[in-house]
Structures are given as structure tokens and as C-alpha cells.
PDB file of N, CA and C in Angstrom:
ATOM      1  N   UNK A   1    -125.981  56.432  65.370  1.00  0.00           N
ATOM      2  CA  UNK A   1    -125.402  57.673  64.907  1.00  0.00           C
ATOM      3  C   UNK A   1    -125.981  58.066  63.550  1.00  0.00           C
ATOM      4  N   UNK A   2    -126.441  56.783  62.543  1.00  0.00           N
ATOM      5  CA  UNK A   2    -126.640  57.281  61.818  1.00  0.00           C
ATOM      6  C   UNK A   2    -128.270  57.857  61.742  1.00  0.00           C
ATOM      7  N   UNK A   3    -128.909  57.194  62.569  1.00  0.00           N
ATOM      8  CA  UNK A   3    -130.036  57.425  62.583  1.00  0.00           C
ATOM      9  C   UNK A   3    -130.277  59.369  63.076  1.00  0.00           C
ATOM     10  N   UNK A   4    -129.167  59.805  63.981  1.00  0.00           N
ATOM     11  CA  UNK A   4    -129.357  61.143  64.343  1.00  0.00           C
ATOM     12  C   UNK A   4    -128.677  61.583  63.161  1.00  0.00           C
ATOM     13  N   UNK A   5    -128.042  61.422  62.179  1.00  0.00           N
ATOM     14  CA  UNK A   5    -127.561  62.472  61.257  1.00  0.00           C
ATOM     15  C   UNK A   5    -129.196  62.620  59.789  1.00  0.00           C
ATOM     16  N   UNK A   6    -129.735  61.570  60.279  1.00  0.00           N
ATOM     17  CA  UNK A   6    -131.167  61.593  59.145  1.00  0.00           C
ATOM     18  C   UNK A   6    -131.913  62.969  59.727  1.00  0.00           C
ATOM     19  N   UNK A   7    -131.899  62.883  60.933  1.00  0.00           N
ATOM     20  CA  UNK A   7    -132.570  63.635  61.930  1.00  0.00           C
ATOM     21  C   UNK A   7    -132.223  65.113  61.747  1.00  0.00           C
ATOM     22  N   UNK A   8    -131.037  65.359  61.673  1.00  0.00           N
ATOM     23  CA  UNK A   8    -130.161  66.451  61.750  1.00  0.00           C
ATOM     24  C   UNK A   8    -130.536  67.146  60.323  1.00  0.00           C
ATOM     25  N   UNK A   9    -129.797  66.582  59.025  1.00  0.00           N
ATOM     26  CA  UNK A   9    -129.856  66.780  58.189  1.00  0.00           C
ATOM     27  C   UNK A   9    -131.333  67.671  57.609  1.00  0.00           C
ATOM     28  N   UNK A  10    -132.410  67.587  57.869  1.00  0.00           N
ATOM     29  CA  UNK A  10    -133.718  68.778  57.604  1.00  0.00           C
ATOM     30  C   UNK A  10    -133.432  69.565  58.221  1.00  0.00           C
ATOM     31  N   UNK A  11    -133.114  69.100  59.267  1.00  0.00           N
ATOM     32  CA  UNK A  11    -133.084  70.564  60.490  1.00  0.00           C
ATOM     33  C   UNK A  11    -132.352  71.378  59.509  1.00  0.00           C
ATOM     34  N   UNK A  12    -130.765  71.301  59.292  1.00  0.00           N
ATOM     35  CA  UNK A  12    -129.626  71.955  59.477  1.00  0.00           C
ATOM     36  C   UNK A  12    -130.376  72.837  58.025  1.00  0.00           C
ATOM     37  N   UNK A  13    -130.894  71.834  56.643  1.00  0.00           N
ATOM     38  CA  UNK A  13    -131.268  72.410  55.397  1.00  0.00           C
ATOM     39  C   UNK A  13    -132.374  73.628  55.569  1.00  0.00           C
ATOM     40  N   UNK A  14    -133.116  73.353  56.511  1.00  0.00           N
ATOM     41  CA  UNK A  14    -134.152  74.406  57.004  1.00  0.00           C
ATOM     42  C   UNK A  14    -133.800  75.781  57.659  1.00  0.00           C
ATOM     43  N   UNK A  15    -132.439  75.727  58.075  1.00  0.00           N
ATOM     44  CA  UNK A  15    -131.422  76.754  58.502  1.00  0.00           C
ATOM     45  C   UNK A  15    -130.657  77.485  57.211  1.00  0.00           C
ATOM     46  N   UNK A  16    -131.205  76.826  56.497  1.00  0.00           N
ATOM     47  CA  UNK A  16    -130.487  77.745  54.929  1.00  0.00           C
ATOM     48  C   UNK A  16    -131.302  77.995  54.574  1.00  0.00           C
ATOM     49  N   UNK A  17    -132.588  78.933  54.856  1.00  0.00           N
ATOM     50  CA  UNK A  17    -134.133  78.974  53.996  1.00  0.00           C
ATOM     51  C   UNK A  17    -133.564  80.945  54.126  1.00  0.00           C
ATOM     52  N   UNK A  18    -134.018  81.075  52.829  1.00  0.00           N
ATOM     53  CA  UNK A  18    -134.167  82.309  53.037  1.00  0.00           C
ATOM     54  C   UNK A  18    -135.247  83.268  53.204  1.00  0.00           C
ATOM     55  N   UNK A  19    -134.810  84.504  53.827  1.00  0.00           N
ATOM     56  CA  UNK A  19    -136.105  85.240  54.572  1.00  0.00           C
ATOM     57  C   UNK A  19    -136.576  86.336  53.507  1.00  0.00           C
ATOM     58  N   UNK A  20    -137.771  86.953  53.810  1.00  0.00           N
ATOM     59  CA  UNK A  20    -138.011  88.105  52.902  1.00  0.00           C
ATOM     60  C   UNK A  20    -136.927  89.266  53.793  1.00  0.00           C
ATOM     61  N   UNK A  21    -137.014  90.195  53.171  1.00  0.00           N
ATOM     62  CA  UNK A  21    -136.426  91.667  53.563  1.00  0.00           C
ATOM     63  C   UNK A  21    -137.216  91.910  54.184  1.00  0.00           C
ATOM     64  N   UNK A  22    -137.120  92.113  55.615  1.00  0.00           N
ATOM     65  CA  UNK A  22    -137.874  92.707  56.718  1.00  0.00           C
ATOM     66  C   UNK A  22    -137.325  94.548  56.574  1.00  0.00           C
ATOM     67  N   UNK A  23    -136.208  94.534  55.877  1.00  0.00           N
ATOM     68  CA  UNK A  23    -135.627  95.980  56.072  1.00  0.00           C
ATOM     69  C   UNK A  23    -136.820  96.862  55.384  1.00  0.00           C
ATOM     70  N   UNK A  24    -137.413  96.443  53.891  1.00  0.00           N
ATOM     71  CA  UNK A  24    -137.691  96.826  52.768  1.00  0.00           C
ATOM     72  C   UNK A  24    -139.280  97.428  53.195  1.00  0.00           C
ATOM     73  N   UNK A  25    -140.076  96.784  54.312  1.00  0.00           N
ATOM     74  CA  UNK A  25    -141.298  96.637  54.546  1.00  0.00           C
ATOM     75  C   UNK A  25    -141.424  97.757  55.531  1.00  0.00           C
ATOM     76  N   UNK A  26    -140.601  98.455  56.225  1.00  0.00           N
ATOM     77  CA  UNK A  26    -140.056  99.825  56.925  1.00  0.00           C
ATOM     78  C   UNK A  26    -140.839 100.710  56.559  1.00  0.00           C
ATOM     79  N   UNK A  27    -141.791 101.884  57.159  1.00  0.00           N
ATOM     80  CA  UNK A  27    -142.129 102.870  56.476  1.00  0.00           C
ATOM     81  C   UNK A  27    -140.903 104.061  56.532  1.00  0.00           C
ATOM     82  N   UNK A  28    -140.879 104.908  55.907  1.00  0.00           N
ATOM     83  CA  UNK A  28    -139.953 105.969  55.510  1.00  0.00           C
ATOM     84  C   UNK A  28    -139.637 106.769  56.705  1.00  0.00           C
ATOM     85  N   UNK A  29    -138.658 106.451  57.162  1.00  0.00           N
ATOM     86  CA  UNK A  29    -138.664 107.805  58.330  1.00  0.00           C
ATOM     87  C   UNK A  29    -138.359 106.381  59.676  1.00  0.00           C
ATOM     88  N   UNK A  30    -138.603 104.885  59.765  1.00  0.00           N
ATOM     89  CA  UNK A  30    -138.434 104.285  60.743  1.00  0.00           C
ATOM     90  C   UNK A  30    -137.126 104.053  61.361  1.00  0.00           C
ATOM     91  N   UNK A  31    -135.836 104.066  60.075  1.00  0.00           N
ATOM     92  CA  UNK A  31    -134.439 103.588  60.340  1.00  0.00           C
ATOM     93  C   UNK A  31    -134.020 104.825  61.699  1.00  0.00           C
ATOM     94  N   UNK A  32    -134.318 105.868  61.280  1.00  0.00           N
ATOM     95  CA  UNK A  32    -133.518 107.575  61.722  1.00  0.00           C
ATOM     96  C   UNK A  32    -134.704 108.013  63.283  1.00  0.00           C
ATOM     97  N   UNK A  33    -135.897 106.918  63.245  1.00  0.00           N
ATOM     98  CA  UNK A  33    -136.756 108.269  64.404  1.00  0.00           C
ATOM     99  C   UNK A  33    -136.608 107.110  65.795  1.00  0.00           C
ATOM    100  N   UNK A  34    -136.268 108.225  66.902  1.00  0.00           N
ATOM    101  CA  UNK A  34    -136.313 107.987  68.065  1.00  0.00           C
ATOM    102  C   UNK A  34    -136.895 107.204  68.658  1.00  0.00           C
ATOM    103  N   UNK A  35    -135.937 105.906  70.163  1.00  0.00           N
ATOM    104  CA  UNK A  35    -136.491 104.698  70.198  1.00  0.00           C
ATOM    105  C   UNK A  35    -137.600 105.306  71.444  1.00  0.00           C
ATOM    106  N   UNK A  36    -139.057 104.559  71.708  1.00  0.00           N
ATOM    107  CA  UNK A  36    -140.089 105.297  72.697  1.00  0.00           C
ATOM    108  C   UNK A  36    -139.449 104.952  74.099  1.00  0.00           C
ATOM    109  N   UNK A  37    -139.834 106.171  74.654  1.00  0.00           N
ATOM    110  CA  UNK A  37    -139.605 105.681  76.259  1.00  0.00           C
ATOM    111  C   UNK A  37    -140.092 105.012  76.987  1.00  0.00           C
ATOM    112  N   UNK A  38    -139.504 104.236  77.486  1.00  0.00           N
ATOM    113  CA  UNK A  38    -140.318 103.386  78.470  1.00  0.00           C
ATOM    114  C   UNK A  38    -140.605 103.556  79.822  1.00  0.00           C
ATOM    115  N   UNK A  39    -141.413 103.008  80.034  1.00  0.00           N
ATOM    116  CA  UNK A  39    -142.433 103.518  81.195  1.00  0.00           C
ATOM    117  C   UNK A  39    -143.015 102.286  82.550  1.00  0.00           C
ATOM    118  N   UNK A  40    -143.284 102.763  83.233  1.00  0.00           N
ATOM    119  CA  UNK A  40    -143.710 101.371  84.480  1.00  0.00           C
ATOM    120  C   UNK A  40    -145.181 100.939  83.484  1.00  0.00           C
ATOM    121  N   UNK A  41    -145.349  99.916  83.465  1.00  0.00           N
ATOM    122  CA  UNK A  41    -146.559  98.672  82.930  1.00  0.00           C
ATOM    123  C   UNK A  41    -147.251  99.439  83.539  1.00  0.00           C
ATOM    124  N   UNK A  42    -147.891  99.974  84.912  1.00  0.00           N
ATOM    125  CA  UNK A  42    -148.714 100.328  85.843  1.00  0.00           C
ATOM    126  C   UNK A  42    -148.997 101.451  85.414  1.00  0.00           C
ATOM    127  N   UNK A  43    -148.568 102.472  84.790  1.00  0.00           N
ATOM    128  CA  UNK A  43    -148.632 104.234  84.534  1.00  0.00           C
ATOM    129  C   UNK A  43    -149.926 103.482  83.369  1.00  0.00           C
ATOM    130  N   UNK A  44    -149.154 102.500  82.472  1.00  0.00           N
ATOM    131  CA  UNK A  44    -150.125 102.408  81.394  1.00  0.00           C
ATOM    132  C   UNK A  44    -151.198 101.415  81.471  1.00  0.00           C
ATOM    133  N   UNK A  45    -151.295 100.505  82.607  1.00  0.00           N
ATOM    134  CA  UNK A  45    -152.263  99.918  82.763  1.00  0.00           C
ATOM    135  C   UNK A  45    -153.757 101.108  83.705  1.00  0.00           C
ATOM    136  N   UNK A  46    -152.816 101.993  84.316  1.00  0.00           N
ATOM    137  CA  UNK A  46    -153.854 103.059  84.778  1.00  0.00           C
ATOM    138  C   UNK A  46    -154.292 104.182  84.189  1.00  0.00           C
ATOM    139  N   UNK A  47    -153.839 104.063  82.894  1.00  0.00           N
ATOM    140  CA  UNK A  47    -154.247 105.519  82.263  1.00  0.00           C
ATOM    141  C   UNK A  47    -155.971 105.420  81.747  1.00  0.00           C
ATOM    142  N   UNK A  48    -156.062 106.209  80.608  1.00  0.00           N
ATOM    143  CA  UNK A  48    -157.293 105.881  80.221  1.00  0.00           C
ATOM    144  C   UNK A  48    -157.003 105.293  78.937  1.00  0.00           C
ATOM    145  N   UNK A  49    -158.072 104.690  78.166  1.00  0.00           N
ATOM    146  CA  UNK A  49    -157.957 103.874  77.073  1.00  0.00           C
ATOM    147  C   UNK A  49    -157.580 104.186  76.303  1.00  0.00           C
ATOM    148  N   UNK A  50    -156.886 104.004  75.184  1.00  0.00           N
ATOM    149  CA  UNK A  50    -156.993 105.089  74.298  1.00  0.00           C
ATOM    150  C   UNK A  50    -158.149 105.031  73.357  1.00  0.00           C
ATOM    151  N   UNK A  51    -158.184 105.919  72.396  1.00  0.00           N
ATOM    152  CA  UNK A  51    -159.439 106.240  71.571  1.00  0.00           C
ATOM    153  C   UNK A  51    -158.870 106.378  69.927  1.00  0.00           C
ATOM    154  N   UNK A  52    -159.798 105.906  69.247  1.00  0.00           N
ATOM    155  CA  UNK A  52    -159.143 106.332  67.962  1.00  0.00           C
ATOM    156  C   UNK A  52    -159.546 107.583  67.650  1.00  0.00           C
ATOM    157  N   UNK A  53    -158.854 107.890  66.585  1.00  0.00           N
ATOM    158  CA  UNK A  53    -158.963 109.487  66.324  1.00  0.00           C
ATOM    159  C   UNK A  53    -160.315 109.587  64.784  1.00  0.00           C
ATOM    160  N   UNK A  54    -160.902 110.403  64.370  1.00  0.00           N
ATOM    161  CA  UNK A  54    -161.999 110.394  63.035  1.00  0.00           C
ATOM    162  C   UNK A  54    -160.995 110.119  61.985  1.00  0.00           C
ATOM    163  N   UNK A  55    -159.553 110.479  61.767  1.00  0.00           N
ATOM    164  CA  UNK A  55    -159.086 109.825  60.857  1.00  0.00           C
ATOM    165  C   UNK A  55    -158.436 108.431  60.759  1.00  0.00           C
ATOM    166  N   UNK A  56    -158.431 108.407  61.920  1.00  0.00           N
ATOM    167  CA  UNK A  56    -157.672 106.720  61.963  1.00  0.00           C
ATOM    168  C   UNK A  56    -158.822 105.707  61.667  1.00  0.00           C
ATOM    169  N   UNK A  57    -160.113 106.454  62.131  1.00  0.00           N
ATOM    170  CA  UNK A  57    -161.392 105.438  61.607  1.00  0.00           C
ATOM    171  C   UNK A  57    -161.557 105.630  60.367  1.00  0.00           C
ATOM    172  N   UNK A  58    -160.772 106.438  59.756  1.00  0.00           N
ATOM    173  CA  UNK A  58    -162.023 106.562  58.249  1.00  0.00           C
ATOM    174  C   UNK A  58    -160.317 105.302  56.973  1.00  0.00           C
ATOM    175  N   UNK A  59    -159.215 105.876  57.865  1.00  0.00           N
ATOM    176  CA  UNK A  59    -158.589 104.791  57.377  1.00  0.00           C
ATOM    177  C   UNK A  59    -159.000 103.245  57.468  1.00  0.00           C
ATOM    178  N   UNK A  60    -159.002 103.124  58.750  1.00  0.00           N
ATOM    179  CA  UNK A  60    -159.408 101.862  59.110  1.00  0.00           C
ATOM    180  C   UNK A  60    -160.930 101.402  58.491  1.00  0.00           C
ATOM    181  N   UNK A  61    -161.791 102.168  57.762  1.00  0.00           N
ATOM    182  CA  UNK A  61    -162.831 101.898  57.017  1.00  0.00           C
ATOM    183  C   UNK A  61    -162.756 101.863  55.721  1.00  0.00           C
ATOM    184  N   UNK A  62    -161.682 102.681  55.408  1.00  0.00           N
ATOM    185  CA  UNK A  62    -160.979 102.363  53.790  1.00  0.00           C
ATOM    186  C   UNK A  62    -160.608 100.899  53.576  1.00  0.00           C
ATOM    187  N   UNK A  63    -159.925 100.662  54.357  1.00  0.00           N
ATOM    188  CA  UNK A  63    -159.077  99.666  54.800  1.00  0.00           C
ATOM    189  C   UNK A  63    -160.224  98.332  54.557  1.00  0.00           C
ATOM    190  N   UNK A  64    -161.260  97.942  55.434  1.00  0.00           N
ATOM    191  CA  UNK A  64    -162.614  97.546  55.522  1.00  0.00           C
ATOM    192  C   UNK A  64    -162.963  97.267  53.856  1.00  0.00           C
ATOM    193  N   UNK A  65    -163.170  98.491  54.107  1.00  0.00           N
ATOM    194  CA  UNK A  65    -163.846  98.873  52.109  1.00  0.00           C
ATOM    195  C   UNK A  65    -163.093  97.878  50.973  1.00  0.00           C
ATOM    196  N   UNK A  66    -162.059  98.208  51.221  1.00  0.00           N
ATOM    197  CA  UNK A  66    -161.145  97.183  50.102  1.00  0.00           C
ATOM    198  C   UNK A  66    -160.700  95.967  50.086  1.00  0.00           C
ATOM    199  N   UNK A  67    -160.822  95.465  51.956  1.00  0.00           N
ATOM    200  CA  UNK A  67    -160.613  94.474  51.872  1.00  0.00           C
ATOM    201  C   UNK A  67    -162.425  93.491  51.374  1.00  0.00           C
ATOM    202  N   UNK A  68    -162.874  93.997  51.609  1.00  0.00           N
ATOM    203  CA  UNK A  68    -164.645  93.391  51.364  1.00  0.00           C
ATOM    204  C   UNK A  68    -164.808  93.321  49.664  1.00  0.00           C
ATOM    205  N   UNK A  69    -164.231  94.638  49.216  1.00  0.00           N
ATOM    206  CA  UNK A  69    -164.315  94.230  47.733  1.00  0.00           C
ATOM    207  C   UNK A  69    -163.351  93.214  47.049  1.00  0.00           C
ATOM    208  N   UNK A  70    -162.400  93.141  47.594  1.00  0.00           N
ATOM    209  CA  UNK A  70    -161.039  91.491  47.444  1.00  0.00           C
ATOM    210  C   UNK A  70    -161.968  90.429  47.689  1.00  0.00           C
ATOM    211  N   UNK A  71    -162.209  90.846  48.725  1.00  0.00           N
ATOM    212  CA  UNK A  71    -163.182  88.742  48.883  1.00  0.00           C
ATOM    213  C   UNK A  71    -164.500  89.299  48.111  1.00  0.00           C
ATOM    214  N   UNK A  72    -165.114  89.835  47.445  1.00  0.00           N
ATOM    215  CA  UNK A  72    -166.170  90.060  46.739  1.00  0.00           C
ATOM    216  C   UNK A  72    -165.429  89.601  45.156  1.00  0.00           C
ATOM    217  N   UNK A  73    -164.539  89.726  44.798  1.00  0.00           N
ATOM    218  CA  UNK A  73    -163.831  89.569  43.530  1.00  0.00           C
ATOM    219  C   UNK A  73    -163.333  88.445  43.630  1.00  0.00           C
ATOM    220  N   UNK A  74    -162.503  87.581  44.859  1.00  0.00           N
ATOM    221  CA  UNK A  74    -162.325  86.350  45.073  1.00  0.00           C
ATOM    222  C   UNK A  74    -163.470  85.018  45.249  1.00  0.00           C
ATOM    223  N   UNK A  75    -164.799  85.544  45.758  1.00  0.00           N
ATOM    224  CA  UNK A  75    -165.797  84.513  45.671  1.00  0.00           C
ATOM    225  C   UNK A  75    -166.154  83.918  44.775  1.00  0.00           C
ATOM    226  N   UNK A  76    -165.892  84.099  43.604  1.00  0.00           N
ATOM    227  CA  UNK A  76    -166.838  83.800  42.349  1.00  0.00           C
ATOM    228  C   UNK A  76    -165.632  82.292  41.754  1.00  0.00           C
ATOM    229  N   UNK A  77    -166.265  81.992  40.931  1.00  0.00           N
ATOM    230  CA  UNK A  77    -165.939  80.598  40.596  1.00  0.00           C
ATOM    231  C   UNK A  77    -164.043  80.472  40.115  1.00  0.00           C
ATOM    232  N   UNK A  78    -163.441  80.082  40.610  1.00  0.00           N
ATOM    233  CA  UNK A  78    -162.125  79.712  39.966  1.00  0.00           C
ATOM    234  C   UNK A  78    -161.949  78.841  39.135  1.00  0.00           C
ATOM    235  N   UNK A  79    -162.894  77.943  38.594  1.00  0.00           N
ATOM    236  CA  UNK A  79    -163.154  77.761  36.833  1.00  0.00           C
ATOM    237  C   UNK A  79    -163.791  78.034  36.033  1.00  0.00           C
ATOM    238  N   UNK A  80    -163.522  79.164  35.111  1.00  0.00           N
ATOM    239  CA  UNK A  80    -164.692  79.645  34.052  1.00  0.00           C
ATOM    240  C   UNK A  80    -165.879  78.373  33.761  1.00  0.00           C
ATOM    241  N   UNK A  81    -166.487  78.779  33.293  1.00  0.00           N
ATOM    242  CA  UNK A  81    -167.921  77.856  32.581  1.00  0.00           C
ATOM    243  C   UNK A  81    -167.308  77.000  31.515  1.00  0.00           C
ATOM    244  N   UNK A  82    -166.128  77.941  30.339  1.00  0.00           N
ATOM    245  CA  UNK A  82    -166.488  77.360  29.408  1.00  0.00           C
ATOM    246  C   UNK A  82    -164.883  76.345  29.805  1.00  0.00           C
ATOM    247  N   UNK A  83    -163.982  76.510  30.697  1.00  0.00           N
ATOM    248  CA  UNK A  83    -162.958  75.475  30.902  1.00  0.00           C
ATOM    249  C   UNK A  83    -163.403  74.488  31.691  1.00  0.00           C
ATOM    250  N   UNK A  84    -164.619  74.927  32.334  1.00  0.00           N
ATOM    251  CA  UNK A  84    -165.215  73.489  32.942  1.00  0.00           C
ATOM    252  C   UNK A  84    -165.446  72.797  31.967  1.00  0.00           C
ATOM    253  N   UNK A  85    -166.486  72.905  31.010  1.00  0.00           N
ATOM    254  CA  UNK A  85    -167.071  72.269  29.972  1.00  0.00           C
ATOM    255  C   UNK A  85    -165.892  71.147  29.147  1.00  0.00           C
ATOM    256  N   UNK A  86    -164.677  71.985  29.080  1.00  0.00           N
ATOM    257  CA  UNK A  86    -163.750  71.360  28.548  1.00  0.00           C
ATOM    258  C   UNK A  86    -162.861  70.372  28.890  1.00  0.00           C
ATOM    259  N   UNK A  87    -162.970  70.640  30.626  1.00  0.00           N
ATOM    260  CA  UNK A  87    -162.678  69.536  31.602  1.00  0.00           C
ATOM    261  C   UNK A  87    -163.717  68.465  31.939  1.00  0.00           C
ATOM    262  N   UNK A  88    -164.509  68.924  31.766  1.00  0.00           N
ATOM    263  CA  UNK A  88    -165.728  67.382  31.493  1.00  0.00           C
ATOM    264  C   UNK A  88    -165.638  66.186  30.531  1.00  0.00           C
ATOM    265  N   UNK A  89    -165.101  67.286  29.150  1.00  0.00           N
ATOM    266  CA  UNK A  89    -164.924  66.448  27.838  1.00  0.00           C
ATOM    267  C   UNK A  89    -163.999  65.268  28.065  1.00  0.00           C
ATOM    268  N   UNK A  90    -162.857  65.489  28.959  1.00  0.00           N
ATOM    269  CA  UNK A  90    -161.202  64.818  29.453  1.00  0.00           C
ATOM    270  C   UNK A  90    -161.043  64.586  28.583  1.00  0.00           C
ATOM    271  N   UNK A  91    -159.553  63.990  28.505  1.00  0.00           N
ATOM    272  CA  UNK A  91    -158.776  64.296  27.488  1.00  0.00           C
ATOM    273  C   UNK A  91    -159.197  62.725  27.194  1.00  0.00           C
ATOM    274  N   UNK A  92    -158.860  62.775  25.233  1.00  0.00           N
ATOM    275  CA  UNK A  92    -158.571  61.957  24.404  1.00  0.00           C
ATOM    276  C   UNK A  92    -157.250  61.103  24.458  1.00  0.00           C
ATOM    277  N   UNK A  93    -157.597  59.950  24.591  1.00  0.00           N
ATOM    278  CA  UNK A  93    -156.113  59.229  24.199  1.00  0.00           C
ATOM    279  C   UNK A  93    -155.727  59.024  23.098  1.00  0.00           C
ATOM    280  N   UNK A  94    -154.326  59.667  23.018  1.00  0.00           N
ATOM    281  CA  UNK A  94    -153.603  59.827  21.754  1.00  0.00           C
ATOM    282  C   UNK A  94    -153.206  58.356  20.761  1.00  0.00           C
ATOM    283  N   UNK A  95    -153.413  57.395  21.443  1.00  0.00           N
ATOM    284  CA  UNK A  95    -152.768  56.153  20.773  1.00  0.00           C
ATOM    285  C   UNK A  95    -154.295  55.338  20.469  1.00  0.00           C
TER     286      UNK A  95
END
């Protein structure tokens, strides 16, 4: 018995984790607009594809654009030169 309450005990603490606000991440207008209709799988497995539209591409290339310049700004070294140098030196013992 006691061995299942060791067991239990993460579980149950992992059930008290708290979540982000899923409400907050909503765009404006999602709480109030109409739920879509639904339809037979088959209407939409037979339609035609859809297509993106010239603005949904030029978002979706913005989008592109900024994420390429993030990992262009993230590649570069995450220890300066001169805190390396200083981490080479290691530390002095005080005594």
C-alpha cells in the first residue's frame, strides 16, 4: 500500500500544475462569432483543394521573413569573447 501511495503522490501533485490562459490567446471577435457548419467528410474530401489567396502568401512570407531573421540573431555565439576570456582565467581561491 505503501508502495502505491509513492506512486500516487506525483501523479496527484502534477494535477495541481497550472495552465497558461488559453482564454487570453483568442483573437478578438472569437468568444461572440458563429460555431462552422458541419458537413459530410465526403463533400470535403471531394471538393477542390483549397488555394491560398496573394495575401495570405505575402503574410505567410512576412511570417518566413522574421522568423529567418530570429535564427539569424540567435546563431551567433552565446558567450561574448571577452566573458569567455574571463571564464578561462577560473576563478581564484579565496583562502
Amino acid at each position: 500500500m505503501r508502495q502505491l501511495q509513492l506512486i500516487l503522490l506525483p501523479l496527484l501533485l502534477c494535477a495541481c500544475a497550472q495552465f497558461p490562459e488559453l482564454d487570453a490567446s483568442q483573437s478578438p471577435g472569437v468568444a461572440g462569432a458563429a460555431f462552422p457548419a458541419l458537413v459530410p467528410i465526403e463533400s470535403l474530401l471531394d471538393g477542390a483543394a483549397p488555394r491560398a489567396t496573394p495575401e495570405m502568401r505575402a503574410g505567410v512570407d512576412g511570417r518566413v521573413a522574421g522568423l529567418r531573421a530570429r535564427a539569424a540573431r540567435l546563431s551567433g555565439p552565446v558567450v561574448d569573447a571577452q566573458t569567455r576570456s574571463r571564464m578561462r582565467r577560473g576563478v581564484s581561491d579565496p583562502f
